[in-house]
N, C-alpha and C. Protein backbone atom coordinates (compact mmCIF):
# COMPACT_ATOMS: atom_id res chain seq x y z
N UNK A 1 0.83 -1.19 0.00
CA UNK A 1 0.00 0.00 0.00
C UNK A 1 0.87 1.25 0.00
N UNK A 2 1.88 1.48 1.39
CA UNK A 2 2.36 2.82 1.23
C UNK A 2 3.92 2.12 1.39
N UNK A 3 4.89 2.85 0.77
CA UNK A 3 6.11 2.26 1.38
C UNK A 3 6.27 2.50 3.06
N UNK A 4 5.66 3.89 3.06
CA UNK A 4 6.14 4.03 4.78
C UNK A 4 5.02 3.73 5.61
N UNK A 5 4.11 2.69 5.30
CA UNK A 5 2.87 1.92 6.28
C UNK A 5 3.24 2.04 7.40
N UNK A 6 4.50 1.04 7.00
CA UNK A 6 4.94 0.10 8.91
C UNK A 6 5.44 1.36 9.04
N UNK A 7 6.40 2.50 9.17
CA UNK A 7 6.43 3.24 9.80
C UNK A 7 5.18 3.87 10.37
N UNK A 8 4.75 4.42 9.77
CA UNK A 8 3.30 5.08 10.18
C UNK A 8 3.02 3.91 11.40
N UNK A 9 2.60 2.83 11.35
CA UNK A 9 2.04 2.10 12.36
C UNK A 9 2.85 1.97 13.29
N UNK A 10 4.00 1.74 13.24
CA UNK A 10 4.87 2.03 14.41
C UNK A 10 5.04 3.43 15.00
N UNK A 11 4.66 4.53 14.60
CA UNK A 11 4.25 5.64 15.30
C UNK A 11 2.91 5.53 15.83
N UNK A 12 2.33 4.60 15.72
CA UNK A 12 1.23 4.03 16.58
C UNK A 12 -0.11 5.62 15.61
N UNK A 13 -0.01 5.63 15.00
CA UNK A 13 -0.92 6.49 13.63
C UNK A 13 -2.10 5.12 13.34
N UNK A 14 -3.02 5.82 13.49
CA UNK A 14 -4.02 4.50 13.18
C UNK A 14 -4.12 4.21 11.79
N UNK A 15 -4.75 2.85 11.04
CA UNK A 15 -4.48 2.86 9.56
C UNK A 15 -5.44 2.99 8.78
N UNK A 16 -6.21 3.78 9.70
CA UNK A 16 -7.82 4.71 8.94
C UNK A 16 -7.07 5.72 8.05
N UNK A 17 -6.50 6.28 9.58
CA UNK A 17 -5.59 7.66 9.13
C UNK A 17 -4.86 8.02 8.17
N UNK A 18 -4.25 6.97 7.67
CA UNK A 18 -3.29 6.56 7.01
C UNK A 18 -3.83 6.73 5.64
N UNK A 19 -4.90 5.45 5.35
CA UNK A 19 -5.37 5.33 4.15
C UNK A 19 -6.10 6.83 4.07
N UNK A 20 -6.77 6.77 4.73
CA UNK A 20 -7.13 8.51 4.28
C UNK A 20 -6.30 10.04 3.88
N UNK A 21 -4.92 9.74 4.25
CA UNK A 21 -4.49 10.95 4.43
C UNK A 21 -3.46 11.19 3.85
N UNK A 22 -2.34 9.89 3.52
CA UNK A 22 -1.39 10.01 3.40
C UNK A 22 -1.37 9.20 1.52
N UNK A 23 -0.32 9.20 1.42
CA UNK A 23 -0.16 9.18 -0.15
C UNK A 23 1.41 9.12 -0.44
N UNK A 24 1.67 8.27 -1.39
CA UNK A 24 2.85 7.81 -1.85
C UNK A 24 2.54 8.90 -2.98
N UNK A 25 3.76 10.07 -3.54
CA UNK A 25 3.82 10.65 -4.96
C UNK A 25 5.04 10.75 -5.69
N UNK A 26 5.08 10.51 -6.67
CA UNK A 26 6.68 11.15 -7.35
C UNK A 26 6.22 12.05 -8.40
N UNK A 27 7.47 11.75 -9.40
CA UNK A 27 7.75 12.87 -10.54
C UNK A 27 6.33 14.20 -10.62
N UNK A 28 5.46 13.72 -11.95
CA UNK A 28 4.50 14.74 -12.55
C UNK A 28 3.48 15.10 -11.19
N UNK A 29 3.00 13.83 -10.15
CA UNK A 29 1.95 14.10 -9.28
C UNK A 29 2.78 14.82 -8.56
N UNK A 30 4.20 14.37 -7.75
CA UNK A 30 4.36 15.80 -7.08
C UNK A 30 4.77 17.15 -6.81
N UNK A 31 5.10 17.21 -8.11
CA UNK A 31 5.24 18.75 -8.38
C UNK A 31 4.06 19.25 -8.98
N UNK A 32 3.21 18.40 -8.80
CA UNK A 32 1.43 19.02 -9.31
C UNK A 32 0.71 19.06 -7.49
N UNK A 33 1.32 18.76 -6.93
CA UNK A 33 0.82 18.71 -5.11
C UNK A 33 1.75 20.00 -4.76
N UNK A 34 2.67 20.56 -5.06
CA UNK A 34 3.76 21.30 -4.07
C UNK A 34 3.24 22.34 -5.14
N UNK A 35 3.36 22.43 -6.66
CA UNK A 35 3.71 23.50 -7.56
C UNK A 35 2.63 24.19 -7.83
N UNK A 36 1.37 24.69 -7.17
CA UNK A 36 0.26 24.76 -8.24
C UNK A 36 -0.30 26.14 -7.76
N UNK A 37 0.76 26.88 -7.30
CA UNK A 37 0.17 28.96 -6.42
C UNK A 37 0.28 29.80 -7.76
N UNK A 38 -0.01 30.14 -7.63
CA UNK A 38 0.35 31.65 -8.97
C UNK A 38 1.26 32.40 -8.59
N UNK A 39 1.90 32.29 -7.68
CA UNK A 39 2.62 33.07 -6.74
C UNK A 39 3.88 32.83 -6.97
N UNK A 40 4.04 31.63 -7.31
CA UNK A 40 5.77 30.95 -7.87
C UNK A 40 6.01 32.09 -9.31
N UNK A 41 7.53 31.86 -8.95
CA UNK A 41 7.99 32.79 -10.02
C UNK A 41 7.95 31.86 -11.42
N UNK A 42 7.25 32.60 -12.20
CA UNK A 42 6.94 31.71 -13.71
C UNK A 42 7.49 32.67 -14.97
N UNK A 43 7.61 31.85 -16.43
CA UNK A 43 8.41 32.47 -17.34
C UNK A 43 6.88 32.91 -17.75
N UNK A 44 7.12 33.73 -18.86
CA UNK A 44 6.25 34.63 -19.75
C UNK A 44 4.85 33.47 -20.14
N UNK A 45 5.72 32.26 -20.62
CA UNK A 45 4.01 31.48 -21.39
C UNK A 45 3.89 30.60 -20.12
N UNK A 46 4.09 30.94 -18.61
CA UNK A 46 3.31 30.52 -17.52
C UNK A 46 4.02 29.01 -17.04
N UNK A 47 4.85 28.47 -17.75
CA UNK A 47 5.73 27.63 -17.24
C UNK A 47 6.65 28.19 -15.68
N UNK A 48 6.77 27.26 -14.85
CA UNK A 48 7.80 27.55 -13.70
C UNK A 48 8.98 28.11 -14.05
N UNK A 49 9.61 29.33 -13.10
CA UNK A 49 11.41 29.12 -14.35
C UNK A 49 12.01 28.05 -13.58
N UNK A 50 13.50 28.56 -14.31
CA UNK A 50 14.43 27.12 -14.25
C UNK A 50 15.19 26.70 -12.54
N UNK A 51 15.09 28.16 -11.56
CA UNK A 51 15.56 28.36 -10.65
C UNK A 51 14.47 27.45 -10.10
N UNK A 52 13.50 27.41 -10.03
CA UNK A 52 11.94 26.99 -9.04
C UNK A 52 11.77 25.84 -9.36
N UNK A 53 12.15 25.10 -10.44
CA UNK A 53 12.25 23.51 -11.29
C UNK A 53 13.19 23.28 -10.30
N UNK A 54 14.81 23.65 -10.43
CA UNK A 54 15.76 23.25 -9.96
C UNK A 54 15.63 23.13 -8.82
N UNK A 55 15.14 23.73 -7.75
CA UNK A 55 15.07 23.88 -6.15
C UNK A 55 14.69 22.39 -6.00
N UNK A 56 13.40 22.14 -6.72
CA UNK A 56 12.25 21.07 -5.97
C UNK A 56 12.50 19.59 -6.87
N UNK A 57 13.75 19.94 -7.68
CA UNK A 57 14.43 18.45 -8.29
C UNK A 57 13.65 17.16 -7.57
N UNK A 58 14.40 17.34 -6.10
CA UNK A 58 14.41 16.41 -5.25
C UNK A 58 12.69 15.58 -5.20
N UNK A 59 12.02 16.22 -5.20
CA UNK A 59 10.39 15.06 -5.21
C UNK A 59 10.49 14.22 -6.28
N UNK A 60 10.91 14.48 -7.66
CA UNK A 60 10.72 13.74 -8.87
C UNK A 60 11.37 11.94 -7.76
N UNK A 61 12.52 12.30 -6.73
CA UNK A 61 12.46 10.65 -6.12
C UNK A 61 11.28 10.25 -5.01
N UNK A 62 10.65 10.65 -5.43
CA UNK A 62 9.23 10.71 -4.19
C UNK A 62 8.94 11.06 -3.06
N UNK A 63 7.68 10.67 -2.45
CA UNK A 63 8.17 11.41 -1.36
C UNK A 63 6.78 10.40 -0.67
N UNK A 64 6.20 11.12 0.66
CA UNK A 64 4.75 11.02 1.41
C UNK A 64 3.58 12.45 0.88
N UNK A 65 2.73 12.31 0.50
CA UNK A 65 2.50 13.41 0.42
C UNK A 65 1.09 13.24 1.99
N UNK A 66 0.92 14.47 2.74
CA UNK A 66 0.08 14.24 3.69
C UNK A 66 -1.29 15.57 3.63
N UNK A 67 -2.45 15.09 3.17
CA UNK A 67 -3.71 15.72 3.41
C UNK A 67 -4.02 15.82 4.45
N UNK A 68 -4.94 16.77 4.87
CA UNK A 68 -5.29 17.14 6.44
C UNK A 68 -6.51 18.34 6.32
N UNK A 69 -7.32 18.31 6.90
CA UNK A 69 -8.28 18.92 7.43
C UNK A 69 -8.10 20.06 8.60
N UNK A 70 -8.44 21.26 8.36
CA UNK A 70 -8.12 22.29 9.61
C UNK A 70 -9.61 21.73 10.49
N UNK A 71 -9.28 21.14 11.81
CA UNK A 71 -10.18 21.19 13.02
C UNK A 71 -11.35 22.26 12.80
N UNK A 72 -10.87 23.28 12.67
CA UNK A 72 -11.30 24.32 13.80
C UNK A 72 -12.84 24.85 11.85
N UNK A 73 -12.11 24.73 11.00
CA UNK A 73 -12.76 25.30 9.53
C UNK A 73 -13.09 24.59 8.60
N UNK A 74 -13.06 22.46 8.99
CA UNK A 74 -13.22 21.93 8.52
C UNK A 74 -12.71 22.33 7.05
N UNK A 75 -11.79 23.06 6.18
CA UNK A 75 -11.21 23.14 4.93
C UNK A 75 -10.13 22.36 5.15
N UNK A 76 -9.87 21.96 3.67
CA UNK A 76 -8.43 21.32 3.42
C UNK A 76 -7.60 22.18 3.95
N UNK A 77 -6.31 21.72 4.04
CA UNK A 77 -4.96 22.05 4.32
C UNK A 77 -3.87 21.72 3.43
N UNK A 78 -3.39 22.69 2.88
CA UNK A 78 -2.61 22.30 1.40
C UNK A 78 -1.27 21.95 2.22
């Protein structure tokens, strides 16, 4: 299911929680989870530049990605 399950369960994280929340992503999905503000510095036809590609290299080897709910406003939490 996740590579980092048994971790998760050995932090004693229940595996409701888990399946609900958490997420294995690499390459295109996670720089479509981290990359997606208007706010990042982008070239003219709206592509990322090369400085803001280069920073976030590192996800293309995957990662956890973790969803969450604010308590208090019931909205997502990016």
């Amino acid at each position: 299911m996740y590579n980092n399950y048994s971790e998760f369960c050995q932090s004693r994280v229940h595996s409701h929680l888990i399946f609900l929340n958490f997420k294995e992503v690499s390459g295109d999905e996670a720089y479509d989870l981290l990359l997606y503000s208007d706010k990042l510095p982008r070239r003219n036809d709206g592509r990322l530049n090369g400085k803001t590609l280069e920073s976030y290299r590192f996800v293309e080897n995957g990662g956890c990605y973790v969803s969450a709910t604010d308590p208090e406003t019931g909205e997502e939490r990016l």
